[in-house]
PDB file of N, CA and C in Angstrom:
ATOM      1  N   UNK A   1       0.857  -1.178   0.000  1.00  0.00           N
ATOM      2  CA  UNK A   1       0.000   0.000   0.000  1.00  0.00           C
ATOM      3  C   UNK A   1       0.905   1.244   0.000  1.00  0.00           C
ATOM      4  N   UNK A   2       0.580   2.179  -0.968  1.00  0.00           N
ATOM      5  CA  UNK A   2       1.213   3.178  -0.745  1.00  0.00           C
ATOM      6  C   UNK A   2       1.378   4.081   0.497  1.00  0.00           C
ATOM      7  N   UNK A   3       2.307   4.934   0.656  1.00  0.00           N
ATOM      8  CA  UNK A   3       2.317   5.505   1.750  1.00  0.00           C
ATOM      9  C   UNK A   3       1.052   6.887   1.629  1.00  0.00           C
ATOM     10  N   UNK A   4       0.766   7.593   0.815  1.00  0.00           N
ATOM     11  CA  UNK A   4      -0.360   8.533   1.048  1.00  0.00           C
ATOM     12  C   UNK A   4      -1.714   7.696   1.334  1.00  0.00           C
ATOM     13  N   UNK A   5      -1.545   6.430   0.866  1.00  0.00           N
ATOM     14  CA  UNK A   5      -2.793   5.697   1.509  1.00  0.00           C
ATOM     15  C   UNK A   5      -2.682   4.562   2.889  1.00  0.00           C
ATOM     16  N   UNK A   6      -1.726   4.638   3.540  1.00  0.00           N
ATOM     17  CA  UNK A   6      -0.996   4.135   4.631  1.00  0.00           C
ATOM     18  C   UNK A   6      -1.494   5.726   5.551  1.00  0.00           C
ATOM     19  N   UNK A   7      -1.376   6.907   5.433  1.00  0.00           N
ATOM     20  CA  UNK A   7      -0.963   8.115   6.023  1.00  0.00           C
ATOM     21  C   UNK A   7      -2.658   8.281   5.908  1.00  0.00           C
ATOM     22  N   UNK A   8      -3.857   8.071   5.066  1.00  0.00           N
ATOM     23  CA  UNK A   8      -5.107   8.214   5.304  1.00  0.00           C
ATOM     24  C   UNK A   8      -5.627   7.905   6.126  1.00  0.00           C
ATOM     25  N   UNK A   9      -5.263   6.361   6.038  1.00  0.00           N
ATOM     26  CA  UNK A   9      -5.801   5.497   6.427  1.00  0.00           C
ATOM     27  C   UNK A   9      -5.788   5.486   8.346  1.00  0.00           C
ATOM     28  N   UNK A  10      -4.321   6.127   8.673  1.00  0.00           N
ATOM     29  CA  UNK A  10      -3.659   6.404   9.751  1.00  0.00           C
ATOM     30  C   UNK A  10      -4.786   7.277  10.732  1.00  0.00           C
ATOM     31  N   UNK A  11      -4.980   8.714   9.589  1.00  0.00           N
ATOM     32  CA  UNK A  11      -5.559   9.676  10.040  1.00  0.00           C
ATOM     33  C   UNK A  11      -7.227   9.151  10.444  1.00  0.00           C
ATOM     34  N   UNK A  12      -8.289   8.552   9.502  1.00  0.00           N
ATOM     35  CA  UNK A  12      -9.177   7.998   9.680  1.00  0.00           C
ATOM     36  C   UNK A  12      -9.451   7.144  11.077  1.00  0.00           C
ATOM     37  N   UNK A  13      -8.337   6.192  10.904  1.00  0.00           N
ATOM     38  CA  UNK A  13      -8.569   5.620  12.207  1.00  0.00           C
ATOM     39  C   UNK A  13      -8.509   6.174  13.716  1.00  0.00           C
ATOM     40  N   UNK A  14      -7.452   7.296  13.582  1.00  0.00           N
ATOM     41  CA  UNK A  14      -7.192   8.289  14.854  1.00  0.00           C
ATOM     42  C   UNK A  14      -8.598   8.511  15.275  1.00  0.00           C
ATOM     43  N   UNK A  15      -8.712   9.487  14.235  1.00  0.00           N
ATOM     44  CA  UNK A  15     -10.179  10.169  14.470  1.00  0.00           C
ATOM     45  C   UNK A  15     -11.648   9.260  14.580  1.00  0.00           C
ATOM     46  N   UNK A  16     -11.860   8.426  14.201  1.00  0.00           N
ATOM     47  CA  UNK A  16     -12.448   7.114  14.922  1.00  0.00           C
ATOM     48  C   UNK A  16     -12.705   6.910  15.738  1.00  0.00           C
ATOM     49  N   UNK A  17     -10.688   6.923  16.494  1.00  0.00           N
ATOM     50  CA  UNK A  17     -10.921   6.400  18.161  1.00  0.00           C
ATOM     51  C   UNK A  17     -10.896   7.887  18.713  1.00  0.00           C
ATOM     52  N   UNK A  18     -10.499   8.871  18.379  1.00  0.00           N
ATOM     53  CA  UNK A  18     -10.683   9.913  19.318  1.00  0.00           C
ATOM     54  C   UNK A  18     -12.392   9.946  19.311  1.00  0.00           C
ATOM     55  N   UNK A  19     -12.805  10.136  18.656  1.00  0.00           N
ATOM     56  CA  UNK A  19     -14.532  10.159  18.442  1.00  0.00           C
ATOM     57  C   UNK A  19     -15.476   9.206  18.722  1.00  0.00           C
ATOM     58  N   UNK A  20     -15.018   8.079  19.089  1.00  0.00           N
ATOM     59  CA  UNK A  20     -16.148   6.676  18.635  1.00  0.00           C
ATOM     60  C   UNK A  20     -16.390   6.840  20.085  1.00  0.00           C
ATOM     61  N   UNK A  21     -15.342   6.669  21.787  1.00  0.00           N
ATOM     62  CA  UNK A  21     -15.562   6.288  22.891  1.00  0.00           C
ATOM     63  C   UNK A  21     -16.337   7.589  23.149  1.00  0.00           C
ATOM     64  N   UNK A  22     -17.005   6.645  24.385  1.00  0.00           N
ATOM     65  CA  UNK A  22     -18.038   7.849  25.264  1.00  0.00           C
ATOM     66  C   UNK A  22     -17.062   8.457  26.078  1.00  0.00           C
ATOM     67  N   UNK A  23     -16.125   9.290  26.199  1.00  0.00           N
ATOM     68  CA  UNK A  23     -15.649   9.919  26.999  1.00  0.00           C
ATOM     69  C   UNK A  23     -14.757  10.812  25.813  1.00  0.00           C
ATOM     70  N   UNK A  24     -14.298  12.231  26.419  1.00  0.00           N
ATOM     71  CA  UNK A  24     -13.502  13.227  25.048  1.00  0.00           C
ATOM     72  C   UNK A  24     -12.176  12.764  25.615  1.00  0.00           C
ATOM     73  N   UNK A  25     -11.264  12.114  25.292  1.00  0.00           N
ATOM     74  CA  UNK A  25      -9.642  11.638  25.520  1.00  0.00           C
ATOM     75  C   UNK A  25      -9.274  12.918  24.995  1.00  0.00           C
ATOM     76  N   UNK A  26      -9.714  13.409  24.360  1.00  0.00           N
ATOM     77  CA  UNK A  26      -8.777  14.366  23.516  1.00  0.00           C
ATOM     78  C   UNK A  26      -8.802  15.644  24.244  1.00  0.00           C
ATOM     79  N   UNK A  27      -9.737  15.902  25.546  1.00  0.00           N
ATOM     80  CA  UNK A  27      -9.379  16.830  26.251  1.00  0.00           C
ATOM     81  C   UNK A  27      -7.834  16.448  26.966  1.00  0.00           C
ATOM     82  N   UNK A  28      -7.319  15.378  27.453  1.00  0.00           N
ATOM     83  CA  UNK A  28      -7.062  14.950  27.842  1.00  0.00           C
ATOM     84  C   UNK A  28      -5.523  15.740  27.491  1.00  0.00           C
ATOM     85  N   UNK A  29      -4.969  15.993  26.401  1.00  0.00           N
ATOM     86  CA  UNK A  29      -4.072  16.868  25.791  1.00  0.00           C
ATOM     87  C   UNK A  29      -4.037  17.922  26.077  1.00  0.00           C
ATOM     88  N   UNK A  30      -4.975  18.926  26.459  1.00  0.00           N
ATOM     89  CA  UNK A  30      -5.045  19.941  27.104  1.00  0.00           C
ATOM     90  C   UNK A  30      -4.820  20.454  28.596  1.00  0.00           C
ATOM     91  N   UNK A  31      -5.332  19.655  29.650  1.00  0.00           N
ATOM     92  CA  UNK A  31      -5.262  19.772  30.702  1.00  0.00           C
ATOM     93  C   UNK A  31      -3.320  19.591  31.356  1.00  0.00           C
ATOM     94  N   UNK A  32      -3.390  20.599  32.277  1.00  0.00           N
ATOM     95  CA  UNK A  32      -1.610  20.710  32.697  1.00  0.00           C
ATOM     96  C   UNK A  32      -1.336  19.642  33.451  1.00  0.00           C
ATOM     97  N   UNK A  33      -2.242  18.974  34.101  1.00  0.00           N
ATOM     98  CA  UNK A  33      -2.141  18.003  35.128  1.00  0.00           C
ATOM     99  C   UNK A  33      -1.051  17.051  33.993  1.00  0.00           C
ATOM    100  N   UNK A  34      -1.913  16.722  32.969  1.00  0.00           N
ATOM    101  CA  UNK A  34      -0.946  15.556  32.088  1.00  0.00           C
ATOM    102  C   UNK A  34       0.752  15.666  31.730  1.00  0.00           C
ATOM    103  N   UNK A  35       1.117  16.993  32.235  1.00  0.00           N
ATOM    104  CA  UNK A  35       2.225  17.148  31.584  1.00  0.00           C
ATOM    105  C   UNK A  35       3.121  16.892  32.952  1.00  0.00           C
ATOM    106  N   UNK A  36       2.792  16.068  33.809  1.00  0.00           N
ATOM    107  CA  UNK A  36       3.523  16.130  34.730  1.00  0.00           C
ATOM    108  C   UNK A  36       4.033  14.736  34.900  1.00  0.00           C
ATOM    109  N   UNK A  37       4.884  14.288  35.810  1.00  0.00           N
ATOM    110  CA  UNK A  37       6.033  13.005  35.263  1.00  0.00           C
ATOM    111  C   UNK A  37       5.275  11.626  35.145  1.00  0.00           C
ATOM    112  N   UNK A  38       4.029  11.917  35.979  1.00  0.00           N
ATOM    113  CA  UNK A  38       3.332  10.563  36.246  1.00  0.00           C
ATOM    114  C   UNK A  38       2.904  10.131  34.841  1.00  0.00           C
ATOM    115  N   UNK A  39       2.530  11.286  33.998  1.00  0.00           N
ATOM    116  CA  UNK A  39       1.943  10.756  33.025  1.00  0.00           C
ATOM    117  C   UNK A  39       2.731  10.469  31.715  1.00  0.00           C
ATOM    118  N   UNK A  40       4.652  10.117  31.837  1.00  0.00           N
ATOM    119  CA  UNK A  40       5.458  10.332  31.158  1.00  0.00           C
ATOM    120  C   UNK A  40       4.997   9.051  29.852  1.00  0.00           C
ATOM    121  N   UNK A  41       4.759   7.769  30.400  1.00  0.00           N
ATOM    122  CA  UNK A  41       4.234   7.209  29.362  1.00  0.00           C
ATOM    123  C   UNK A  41       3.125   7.627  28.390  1.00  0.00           C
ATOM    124  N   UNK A  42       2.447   8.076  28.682  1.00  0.00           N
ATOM    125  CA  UNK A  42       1.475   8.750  27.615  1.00  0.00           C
ATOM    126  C   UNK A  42       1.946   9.713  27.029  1.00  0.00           C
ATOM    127  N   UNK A  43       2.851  10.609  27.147  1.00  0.00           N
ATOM    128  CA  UNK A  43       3.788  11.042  26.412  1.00  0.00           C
ATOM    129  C   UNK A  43       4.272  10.543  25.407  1.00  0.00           C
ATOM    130  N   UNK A  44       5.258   9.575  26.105  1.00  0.00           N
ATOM    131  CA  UNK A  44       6.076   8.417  25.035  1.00  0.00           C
ATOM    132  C   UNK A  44       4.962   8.088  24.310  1.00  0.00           C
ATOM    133  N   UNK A  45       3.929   7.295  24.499  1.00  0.00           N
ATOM    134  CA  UNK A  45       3.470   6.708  23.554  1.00  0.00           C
ATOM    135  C   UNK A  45       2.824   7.822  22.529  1.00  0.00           C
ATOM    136  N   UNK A  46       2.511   8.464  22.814  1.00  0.00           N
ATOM    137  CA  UNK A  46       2.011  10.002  21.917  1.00  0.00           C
ATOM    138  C   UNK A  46       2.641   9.916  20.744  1.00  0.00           C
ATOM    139  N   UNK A  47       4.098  10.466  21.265  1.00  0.00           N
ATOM    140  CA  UNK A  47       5.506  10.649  20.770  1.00  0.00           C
ATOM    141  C   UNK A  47       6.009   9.705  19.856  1.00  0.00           C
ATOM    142  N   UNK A  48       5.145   8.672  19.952  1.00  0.00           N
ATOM    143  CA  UNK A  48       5.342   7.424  19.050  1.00  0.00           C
ATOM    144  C   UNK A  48       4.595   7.337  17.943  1.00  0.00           C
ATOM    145  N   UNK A  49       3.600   7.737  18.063  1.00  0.00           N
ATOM    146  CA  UNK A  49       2.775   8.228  16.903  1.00  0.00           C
ATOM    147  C   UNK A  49       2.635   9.562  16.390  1.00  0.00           C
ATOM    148  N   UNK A  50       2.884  10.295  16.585  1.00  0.00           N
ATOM    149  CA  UNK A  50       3.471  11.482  16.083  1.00  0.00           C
ATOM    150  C   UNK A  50       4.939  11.299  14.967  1.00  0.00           C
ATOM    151  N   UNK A  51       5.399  10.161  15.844  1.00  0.00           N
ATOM    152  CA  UNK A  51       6.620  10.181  14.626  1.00  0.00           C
ATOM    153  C   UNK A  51       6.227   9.081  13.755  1.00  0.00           C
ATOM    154  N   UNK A  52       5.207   8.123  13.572  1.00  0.00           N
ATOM    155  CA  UNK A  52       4.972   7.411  12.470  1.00  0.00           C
ATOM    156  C   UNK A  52       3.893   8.389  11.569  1.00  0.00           C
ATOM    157  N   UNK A  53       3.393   9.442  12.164  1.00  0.00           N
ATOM    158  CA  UNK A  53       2.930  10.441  10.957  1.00  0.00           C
ATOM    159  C   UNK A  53       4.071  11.090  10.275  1.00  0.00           C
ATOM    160  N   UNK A  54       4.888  11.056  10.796  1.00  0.00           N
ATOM    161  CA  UNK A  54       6.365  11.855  10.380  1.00  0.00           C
ATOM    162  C   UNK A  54       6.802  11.003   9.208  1.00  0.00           C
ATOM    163  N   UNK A  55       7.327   9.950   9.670  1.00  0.00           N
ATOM    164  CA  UNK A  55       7.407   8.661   8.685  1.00  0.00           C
ATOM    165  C   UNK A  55       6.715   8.367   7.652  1.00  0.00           C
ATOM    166  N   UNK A  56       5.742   7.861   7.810  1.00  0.00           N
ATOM    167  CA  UNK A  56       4.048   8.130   6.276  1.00  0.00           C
ATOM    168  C   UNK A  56       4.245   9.422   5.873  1.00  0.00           C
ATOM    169  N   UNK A  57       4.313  10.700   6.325  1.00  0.00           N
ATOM    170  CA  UNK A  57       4.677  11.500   5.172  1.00  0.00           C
ATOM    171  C   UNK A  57       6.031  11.814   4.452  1.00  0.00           C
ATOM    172  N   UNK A  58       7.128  11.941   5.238  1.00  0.00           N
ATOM    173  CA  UNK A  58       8.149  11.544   4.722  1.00  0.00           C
ATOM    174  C   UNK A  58       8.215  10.699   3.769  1.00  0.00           C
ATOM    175  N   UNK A  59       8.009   9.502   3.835  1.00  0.00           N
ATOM    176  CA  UNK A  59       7.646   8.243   2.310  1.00  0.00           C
ATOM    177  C   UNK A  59       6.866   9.196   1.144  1.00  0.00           C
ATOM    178  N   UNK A  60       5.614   9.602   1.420  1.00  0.00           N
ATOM    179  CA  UNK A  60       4.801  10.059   0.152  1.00  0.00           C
ATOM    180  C   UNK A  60       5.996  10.762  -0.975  1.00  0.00           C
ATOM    181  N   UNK A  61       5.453  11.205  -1.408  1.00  0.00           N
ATOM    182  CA  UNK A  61       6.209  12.150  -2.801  1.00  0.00           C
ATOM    183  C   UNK A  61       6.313  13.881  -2.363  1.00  0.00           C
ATOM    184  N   UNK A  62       5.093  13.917  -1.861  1.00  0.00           N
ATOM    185  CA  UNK A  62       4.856  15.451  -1.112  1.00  0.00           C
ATOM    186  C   UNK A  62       6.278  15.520   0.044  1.00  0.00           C
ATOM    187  N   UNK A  63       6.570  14.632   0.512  1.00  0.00           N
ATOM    188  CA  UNK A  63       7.624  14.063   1.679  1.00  0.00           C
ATOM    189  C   UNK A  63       9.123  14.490   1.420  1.00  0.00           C
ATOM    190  N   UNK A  64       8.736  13.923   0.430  1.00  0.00           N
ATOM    191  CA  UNK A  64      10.606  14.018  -0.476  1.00  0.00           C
ATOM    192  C   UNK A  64      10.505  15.430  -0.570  1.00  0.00           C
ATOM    193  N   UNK A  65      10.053  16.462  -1.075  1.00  0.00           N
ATOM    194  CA  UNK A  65      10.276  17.668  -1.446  1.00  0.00           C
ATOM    195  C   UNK A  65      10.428  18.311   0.250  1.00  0.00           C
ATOM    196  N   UNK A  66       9.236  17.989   0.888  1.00  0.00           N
ATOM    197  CA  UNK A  66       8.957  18.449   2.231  1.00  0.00           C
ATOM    198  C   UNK A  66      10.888  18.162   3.100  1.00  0.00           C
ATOM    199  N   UNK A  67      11.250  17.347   2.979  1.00  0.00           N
ATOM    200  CA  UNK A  67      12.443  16.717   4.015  1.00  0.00           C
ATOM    201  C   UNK A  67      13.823  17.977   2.981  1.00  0.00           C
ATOM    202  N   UNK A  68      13.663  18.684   2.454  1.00  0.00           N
ATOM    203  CA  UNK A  68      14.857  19.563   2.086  1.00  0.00           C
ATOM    204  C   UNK A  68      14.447  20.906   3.881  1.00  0.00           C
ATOM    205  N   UNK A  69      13.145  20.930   4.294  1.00  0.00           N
ATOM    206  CA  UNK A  69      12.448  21.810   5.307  1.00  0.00           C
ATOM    207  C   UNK A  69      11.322  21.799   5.289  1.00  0.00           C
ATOM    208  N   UNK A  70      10.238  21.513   6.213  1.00  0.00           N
ATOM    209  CA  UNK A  70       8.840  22.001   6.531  1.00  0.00           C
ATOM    210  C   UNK A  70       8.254  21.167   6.743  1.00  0.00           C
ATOM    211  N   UNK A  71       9.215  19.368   6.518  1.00  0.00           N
ATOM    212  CA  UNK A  71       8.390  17.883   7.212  1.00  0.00           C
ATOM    213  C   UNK A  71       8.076  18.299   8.498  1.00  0.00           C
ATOM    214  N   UNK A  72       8.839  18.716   9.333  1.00  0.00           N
ATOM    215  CA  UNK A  72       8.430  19.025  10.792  1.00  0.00           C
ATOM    216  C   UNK A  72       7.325  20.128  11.130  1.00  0.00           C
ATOM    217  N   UNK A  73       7.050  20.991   9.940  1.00  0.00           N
ATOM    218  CA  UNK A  73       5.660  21.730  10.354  1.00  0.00           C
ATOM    219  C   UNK A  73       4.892  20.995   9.501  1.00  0.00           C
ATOM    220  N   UNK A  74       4.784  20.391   8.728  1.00  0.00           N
ATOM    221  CA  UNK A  74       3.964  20.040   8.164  1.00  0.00           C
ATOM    222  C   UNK A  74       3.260  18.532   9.257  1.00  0.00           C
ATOM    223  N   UNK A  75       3.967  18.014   9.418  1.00  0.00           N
ATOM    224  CA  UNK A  75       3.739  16.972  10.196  1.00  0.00           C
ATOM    225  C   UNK A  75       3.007  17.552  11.619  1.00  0.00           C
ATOM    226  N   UNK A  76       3.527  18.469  12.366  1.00  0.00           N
ATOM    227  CA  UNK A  76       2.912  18.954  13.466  1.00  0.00           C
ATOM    228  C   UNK A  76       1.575  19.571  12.734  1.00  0.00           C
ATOM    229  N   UNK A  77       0.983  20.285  11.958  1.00  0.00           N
ATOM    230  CA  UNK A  77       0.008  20.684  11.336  1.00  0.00           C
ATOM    231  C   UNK A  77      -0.861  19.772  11.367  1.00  0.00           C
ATOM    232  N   UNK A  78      -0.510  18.239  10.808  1.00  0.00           N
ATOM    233  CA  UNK A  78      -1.606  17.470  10.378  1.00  0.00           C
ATOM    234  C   UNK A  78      -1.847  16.521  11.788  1.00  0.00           C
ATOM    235  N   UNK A  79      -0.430  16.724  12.586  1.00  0.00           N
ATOM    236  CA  UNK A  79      -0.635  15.820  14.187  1.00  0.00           C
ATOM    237  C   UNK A  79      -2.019  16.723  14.416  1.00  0.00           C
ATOM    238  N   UNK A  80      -1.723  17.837  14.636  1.00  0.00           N
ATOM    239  CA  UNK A  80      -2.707  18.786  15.335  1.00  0.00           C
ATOM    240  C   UNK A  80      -4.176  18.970  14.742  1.00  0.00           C
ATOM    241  N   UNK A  81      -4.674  18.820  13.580  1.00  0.00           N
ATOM    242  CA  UNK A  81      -5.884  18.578  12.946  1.00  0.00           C
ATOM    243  C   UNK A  81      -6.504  17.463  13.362  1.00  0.00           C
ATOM    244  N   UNK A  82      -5.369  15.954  13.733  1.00  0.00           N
ATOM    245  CA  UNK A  82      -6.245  14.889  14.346  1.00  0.00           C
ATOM    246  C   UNK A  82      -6.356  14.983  16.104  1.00  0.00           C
ATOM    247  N   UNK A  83      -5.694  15.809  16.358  1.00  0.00           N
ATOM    248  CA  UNK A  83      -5.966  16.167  17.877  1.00  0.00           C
ATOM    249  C   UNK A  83      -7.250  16.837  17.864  1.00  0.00           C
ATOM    250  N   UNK A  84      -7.016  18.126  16.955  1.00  0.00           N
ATOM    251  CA  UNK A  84      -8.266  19.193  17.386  1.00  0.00           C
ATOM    252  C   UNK A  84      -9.668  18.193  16.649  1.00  0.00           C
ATOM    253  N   UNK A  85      -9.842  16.959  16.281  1.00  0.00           N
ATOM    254  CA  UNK A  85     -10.978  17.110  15.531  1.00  0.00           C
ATOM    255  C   UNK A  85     -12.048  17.120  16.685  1.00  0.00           C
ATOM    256  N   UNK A  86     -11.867  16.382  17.979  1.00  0.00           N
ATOM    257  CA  UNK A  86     -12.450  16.122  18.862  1.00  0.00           C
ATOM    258  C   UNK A  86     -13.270  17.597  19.504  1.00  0.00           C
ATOM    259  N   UNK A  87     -12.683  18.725  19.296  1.00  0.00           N
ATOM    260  CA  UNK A  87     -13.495  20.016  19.710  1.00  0.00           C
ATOM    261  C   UNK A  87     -14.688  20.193  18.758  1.00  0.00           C
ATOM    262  N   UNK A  88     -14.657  19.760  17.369  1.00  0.00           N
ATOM    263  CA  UNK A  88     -15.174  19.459  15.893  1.00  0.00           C
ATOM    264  C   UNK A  88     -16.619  18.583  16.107  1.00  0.00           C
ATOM    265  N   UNK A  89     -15.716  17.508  16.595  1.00  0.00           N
ATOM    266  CA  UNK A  89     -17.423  16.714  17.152  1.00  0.00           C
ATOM    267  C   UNK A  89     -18.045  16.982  17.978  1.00  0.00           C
ATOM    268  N   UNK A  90     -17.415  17.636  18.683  1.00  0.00           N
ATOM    269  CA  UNK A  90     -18.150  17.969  20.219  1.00  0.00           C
ATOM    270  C   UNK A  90     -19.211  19.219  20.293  1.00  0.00           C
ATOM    271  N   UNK A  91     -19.007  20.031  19.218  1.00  0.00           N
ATOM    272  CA  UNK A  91     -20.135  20.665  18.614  1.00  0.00           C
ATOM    273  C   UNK A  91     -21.455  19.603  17.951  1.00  0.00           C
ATOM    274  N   UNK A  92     -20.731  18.777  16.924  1.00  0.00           N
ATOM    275  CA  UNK A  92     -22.224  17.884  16.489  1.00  0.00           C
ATOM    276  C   UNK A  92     -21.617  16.255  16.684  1.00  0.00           C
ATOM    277  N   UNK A  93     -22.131  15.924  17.888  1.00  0.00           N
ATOM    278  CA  UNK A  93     -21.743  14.924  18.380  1.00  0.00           C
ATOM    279  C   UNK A  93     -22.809  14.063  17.400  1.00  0.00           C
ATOM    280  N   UNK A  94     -23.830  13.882  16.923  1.00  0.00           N
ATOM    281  CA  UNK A  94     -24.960  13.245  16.350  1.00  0.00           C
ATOM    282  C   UNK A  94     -23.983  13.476  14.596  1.00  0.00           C
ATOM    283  N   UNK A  95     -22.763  13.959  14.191  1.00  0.00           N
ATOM    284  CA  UNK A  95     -22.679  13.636  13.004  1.00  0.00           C
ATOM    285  C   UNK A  95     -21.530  12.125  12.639  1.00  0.00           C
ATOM    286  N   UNK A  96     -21.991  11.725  11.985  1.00  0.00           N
ATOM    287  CA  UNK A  96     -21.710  10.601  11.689  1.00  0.00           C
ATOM    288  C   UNK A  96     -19.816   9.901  11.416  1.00  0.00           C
ATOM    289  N   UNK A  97     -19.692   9.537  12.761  1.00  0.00           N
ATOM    290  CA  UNK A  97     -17.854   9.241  12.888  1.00  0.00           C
ATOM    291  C   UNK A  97     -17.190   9.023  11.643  1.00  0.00           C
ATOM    292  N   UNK A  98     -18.094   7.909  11.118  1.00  0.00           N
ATOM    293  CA  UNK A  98     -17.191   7.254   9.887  1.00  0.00           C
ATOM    294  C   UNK A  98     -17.127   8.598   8.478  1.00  0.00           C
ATOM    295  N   UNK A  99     -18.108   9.527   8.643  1.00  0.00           N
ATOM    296  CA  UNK A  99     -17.713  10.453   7.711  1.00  0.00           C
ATOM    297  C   UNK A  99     -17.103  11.645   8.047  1.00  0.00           C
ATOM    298  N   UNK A 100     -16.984  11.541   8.953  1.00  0.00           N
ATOM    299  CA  UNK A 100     -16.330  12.625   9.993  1.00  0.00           C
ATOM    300  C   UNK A 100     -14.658  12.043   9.940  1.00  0.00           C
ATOM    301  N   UNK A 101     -14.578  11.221  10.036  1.00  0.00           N
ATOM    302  CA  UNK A 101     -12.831  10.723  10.264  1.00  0.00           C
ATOM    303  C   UNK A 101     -12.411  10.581   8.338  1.00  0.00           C
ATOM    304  N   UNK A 102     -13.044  10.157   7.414  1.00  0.00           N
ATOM    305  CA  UNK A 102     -12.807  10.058   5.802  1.00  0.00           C
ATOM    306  C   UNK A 102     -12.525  11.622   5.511  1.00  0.00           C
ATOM    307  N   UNK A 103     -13.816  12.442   6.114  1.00  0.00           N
ATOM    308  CA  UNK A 103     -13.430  14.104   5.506  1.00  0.00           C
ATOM    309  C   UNK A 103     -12.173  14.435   6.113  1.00  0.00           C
ATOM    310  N   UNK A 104     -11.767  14.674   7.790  1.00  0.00           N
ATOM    311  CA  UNK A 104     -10.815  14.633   8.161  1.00  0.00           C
ATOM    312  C   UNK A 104      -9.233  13.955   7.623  1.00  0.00           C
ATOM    313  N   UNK A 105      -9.751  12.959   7.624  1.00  0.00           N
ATOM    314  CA  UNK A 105      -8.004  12.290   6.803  1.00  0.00           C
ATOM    315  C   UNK A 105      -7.999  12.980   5.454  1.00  0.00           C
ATOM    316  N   UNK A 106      -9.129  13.231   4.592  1.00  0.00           N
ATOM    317  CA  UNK A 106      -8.943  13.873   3.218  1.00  0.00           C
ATOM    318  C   UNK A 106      -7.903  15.764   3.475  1.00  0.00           C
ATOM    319  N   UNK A 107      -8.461  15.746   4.626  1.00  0.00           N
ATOM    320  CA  UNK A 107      -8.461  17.411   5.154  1.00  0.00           C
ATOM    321  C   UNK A 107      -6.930  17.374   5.118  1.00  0.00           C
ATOM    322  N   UNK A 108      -6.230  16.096   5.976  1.00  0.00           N
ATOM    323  CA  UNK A 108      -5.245  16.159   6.197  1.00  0.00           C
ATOM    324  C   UNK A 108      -4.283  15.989   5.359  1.00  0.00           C
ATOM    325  N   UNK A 109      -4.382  15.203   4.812  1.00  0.00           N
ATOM    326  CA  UNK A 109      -3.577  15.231   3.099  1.00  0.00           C
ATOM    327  C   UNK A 109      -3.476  16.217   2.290  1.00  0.00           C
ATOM    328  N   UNK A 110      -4.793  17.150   2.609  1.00  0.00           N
ATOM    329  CA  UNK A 110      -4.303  18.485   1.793  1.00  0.00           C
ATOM    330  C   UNK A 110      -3.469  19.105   2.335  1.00  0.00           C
ATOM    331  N   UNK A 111      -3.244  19.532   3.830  1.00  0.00           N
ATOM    332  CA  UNK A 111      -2.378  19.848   4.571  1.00  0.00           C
ATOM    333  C   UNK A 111      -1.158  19.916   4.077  1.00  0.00           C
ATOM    334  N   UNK A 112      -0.566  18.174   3.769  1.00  0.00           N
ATOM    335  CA  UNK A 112       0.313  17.465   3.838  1.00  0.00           C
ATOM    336  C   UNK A 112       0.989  17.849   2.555  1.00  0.00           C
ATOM    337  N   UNK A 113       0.210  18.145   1.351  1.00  0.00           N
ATOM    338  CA  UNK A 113       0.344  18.697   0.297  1.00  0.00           C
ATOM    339  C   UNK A 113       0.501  17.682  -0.785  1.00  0.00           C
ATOM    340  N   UNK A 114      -0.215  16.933  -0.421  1.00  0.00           N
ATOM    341  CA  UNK A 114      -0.891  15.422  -1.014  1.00  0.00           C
ATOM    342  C   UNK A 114      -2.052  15.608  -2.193  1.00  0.00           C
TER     343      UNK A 114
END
């Protein structure tokens, strides 16, 4: 599978799970309490996926041009679109996940310059 469809597919599913459970995780990024040592694994693991978005775009074609400068904003750009979508639903919680996470990953690829 290609990597711009590896890097969709990525984004879709995020937004899925940020959206599908009954509880907002994605406040969960916001609050200061989290940034404190107890919660260093959730960090790491964050940090772990943040850099396999790094990776999937890096691979694409948009990637190669991007890695001379701007993989690292570009990549934080599209981290941050699947963070914020959760403020997104939380306005229309009644709209429908699975088209909500497809528009989103599409969103993000434009970003990406895909």
């Amino acid at each position: 599978m290609a990597a711009e469809r590896r890097l969709w597919e990525l984004c879709r599913a995020d937004v899925e799970l940020l959206c599908a459970g009954p509880h907002n995780l994605g406040v969960l990024y916001l609050l200061p309490e989290v940034r404190t040592e107890r919660f260093a694994g959730f960090h790491a693991v964050r940090a772990e996926l943040k850099d396999a978005y790094r990776q999937l775009l890096a691979a694409t074609d948009a990637g190669a041009a991007l890695a001379k400068g701007g993989l690292g904003l570009r990549t934080d750009l599209v981290f941050g679109l699947i963070e914020g979508v959760i403020l997104v639903h939380r306005s229309d919680p009644e709209r429908p996940v699975s088209a909500f996470a497809e528009a989103t990953a599409d969103a993000a690829l434009r970003i990406a310059g895909i």
